[in-house]
C-alpha atoms as a PDB file:
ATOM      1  CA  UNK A   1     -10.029  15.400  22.273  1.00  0.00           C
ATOM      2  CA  UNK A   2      -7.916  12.287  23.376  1.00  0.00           C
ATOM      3  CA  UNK A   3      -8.363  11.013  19.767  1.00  0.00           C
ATOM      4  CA  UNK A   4      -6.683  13.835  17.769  1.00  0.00           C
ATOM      5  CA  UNK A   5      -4.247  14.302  20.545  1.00  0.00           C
ATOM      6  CA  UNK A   6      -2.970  10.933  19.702  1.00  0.00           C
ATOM      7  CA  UNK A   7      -2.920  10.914  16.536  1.00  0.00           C
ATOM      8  CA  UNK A   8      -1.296  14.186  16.521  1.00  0.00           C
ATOM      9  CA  UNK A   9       1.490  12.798  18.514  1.00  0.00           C
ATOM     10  CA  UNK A  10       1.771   9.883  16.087  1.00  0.00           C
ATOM     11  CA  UNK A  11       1.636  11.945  13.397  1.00  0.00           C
ATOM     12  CA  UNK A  12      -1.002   8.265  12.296  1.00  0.00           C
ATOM     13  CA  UNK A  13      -4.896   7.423  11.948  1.00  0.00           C
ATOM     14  CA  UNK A  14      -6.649   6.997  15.109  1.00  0.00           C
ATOM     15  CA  UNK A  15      -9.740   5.134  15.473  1.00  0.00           C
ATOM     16  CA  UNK A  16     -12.271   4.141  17.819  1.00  0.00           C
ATOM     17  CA  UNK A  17     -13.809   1.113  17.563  1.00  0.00           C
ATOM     18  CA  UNK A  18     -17.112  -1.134  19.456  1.00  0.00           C
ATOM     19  CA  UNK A  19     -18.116  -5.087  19.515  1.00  0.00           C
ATOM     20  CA  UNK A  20     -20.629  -6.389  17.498  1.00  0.00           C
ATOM     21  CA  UNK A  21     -21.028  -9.770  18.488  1.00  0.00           C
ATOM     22  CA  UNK A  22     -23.855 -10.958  16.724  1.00  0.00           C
ATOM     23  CA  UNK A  23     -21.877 -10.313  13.709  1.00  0.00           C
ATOM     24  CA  UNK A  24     -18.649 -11.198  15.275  1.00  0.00           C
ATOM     25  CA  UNK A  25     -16.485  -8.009  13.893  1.00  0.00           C
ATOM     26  CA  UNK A  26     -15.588  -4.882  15.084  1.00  0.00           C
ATOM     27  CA  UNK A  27     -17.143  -1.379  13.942  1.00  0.00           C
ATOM     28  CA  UNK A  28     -15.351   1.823  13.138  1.00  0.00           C
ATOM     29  CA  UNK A  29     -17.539   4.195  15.219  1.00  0.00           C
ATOM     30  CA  UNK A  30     -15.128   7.467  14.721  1.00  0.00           C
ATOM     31  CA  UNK A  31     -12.336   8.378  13.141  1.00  0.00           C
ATOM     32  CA  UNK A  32      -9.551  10.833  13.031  1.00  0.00           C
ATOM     33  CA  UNK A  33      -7.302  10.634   9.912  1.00  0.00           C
ATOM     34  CA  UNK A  34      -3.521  11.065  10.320  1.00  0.00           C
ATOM     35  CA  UNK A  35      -1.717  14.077   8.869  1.00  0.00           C
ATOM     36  CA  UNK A  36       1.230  12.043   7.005  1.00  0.00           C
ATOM     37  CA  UNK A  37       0.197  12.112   2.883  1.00  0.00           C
ATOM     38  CA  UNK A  38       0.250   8.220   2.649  1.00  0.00           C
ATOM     39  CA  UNK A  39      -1.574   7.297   5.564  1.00  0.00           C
ATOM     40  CA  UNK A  40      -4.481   4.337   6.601  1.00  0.00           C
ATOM     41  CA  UNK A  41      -7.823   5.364   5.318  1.00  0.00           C
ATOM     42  CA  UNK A  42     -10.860   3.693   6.886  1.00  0.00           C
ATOM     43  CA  UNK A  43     -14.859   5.124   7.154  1.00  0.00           C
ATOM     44  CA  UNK A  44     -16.428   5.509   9.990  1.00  0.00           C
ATOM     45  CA  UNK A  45     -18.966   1.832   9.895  1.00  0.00           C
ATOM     46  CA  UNK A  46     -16.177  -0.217   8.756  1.00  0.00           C
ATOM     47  CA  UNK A  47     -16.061  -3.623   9.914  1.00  0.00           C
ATOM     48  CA  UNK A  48     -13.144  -6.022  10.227  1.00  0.00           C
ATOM     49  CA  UNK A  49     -13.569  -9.836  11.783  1.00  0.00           C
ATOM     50  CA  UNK A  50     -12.313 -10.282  15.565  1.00  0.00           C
ATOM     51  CA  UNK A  51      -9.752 -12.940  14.298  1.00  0.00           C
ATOM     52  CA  UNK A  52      -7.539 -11.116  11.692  1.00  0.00           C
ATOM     53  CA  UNK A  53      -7.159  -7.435  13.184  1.00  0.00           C
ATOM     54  CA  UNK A  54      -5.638  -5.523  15.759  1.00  0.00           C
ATOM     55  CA  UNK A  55      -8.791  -4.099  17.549  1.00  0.00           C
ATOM     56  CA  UNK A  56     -10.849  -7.709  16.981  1.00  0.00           C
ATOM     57  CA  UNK A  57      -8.300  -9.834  19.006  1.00  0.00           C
ATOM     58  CA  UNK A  58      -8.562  -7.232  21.531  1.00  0.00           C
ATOM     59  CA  UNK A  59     -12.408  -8.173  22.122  1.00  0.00           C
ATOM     60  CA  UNK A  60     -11.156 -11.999  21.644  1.00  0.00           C
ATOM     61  CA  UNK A  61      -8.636 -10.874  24.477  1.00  0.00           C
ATOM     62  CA  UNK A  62     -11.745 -10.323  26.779  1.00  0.00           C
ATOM     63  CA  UNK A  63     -13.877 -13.071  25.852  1.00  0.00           C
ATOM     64  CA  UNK A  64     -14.151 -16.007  28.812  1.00  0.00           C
ATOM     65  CA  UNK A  65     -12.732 -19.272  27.159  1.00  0.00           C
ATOM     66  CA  UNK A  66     -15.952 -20.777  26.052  1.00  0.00           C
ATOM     67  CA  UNK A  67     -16.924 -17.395  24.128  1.00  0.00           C
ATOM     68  CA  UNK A  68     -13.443 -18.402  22.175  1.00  0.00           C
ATOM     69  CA  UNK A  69     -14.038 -21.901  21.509  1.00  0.00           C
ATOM     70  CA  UNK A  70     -17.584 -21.423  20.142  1.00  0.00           C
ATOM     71  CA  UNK A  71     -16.500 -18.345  18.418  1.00  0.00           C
ATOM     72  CA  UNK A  72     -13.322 -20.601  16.880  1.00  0.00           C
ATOM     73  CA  UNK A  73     -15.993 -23.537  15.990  1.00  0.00           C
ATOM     74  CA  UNK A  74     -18.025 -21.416  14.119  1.00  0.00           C
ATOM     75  CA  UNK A  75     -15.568 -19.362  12.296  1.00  0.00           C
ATOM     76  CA  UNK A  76     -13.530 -20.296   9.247  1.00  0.00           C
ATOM     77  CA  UNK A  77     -10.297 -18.486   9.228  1.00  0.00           C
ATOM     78  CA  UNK A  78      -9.815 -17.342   6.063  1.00  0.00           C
ATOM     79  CA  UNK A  79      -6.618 -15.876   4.546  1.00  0.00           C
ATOM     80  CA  UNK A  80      -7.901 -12.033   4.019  1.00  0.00           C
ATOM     81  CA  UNK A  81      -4.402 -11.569   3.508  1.00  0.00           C
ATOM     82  CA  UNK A  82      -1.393 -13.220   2.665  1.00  0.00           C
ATOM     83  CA  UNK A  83      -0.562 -12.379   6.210  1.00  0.00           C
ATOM     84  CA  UNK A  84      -3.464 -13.732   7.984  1.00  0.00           C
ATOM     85  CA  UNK A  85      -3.510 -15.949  10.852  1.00  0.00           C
ATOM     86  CA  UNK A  86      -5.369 -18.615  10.170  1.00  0.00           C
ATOM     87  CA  UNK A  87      -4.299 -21.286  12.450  1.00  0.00           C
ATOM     88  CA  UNK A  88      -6.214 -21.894  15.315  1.00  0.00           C
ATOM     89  CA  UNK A  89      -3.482 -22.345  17.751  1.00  0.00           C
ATOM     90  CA  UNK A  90      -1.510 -19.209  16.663  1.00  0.00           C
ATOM     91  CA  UNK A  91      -4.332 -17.153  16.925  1.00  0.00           C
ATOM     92  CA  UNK A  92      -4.804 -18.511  20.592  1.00  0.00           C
ATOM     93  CA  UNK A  93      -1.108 -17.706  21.483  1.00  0.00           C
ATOM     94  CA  UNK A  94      -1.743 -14.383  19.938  1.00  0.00           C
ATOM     95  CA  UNK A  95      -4.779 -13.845  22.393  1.00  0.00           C
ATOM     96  CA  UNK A  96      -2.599 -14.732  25.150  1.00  0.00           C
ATOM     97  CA  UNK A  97      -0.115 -12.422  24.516  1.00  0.00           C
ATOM     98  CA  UNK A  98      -2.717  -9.510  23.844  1.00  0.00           C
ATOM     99  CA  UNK A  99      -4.108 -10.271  27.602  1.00  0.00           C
ATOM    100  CA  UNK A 100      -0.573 -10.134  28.368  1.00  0.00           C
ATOM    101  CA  UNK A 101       0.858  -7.001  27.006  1.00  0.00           C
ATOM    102  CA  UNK A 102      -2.708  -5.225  27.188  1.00  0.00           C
ATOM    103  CA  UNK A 103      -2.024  -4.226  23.668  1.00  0.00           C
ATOM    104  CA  UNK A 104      -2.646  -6.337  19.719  1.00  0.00           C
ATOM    105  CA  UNK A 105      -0.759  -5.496  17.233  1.00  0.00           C
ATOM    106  CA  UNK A 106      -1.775  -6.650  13.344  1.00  0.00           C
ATOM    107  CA  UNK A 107       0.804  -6.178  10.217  1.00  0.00           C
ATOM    108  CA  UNK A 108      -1.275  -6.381   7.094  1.00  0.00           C
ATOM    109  CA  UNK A 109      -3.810  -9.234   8.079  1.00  0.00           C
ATOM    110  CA  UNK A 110      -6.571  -7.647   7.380  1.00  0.00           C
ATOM    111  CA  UNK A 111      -5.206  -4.649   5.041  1.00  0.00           C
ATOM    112  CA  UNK A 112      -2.668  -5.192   2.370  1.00  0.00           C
ATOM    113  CA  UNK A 113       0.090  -2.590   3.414  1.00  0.00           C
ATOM    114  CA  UNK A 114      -1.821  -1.686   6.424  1.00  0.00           C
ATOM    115  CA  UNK A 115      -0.906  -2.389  10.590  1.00  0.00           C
ATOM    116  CA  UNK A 116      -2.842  -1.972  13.860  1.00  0.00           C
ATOM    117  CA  UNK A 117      -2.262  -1.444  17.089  1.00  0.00           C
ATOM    118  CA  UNK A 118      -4.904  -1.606  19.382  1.00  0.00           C
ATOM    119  CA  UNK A 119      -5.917  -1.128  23.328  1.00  0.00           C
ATOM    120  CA  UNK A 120      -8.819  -1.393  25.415  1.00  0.00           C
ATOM    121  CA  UNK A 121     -10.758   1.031  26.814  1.00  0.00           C
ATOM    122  CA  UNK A 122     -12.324  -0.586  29.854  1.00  0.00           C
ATOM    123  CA  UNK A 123     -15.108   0.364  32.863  1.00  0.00           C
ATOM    124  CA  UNK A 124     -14.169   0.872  36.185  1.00  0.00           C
ATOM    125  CA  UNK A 125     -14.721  -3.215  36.854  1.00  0.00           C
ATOM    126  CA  UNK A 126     -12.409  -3.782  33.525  1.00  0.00           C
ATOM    127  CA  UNK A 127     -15.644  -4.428  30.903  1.00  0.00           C
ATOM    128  CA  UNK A 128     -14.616  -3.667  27.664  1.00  0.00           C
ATOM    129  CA  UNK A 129     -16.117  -0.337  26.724  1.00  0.00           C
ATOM    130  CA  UNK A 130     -14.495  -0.219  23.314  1.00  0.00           C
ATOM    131  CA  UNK A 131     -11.252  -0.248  21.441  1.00  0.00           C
ATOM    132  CA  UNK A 132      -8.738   2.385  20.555  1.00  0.00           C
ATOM    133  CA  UNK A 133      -6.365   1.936  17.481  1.00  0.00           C
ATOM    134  CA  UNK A 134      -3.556   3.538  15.447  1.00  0.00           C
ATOM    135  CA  UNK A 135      -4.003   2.498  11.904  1.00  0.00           C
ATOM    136  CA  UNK A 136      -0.640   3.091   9.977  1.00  0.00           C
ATOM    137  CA  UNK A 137       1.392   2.152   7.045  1.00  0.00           C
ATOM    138  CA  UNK A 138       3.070  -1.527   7.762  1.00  0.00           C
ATOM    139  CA  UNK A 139       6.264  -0.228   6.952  1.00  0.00           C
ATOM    140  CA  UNK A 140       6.314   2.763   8.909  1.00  0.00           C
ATOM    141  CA  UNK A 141       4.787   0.595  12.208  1.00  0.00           C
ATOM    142  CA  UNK A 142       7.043  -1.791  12.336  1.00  0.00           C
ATOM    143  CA  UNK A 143      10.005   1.017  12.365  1.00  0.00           C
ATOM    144  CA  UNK A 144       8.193   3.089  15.111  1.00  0.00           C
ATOM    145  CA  UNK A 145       5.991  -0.233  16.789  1.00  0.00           C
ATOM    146  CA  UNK A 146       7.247   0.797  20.170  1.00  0.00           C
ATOM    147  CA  UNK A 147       6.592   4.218  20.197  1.00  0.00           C
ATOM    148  CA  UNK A 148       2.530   2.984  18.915  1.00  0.00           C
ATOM    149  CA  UNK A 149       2.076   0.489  21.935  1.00  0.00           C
ATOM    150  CA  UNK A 150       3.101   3.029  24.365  1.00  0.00           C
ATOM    151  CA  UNK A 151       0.975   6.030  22.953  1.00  0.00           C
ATOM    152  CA  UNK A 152      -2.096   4.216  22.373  1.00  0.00           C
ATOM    153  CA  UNK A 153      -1.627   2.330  25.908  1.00  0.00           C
ATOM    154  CA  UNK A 154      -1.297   5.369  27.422  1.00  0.00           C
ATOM    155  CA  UNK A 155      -4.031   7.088  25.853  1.00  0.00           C
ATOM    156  CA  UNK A 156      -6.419   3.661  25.993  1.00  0.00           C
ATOM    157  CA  UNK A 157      -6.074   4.130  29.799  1.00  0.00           C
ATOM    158  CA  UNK A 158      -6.768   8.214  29.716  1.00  0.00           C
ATOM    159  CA  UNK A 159      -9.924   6.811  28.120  1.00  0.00           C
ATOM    160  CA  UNK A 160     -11.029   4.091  30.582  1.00  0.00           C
ATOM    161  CA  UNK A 161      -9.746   6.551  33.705  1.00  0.00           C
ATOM    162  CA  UNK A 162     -12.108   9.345  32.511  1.00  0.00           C
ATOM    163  CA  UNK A 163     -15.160   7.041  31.283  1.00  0.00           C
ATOM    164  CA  UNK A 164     -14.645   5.368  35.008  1.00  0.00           C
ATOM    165  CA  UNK A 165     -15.018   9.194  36.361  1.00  0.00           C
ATOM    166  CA  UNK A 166     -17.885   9.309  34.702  1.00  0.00           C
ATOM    167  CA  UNK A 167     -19.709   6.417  35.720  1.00  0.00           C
ATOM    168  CA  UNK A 168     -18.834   6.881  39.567  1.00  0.00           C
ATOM    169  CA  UNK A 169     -20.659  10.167  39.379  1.00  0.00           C
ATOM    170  CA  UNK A 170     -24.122   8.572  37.538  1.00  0.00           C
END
């Protein structure tokens, strides 16, 4: 599928991930580990808080400004990391540059020696469906971050193109 083909081409871990609002993280629903020996590692039911990763500020990303601000006034943002943000304003800025780029990218905020980099996958009428990530080795995304954004764009938007097919034809 779309998920090993992508990781394939990255030669990284791929995974797909869904909201869970009421407890305000994201869940690893499936998984398909990269080939590389030293590579990101994460079970499928894994969760990891909207604010400090990758596929969590894309949900933030698609929240309506109120969602935010209650989700920011009932949130402490702790350091899981040395690398967390944990500043309300930089976190905002980050938000706004996710709805910008239509990608979030994380470098070991919510895994020591781990980064993300995370797209949408949206309906027809842009809902987000779910999220699609590359989970790598910091080290080796920030040397190939470019290359990431544009495969899991691309393959974020083979997603929400075919689950848009879909729904047309219910």
């Amino acid at each position: 599928g779309l998920m090993t083909k992508l990781s394939r081409d990255v030669g990284e871990t791929v995974v797909l991930a869904r909201a869970d609002d009421r407890r305000k993280c994201i869940v690893c629903t499936d998984v398909v580990e990269g080939a590389a020996s030293v590579r990101y590692a994460v079970a499928v039911g894994t969760t990891r808080p909207y604010y400090a990763s990758a596929a969590g500020r894309v949900v933030l990303a698609h929240k309506d400004d109120s969602w935010v601000q209650n989700y920011l006034d009932n949130t402490s943002l702790h350091g899981i990391t040395a690398q967390t943000v944990t500043s309300r304003s930089r976190l905002l800025e980050t938000l706004k540059n996710v709805r910008r780029s239509g990608v979030s990218l994380s470098f070991e905020e919510a895994t020591d020696g781990g980064a993300g980099i995370a797209a949408p996958i949206l309906s027809g009428d842009g809902k987000l469906l779910g999220v699609l990530s590359i989970g790598a080795i910091a080290s080796r995304a920030r040397r190939d971050t470019e290359k990431y954004v544009n495969a899991v764009r691309e393959a974020a938007a083979e997603l929400s193109a075919l689950v848009g097919a879909l729904t047309k034809i219910a």
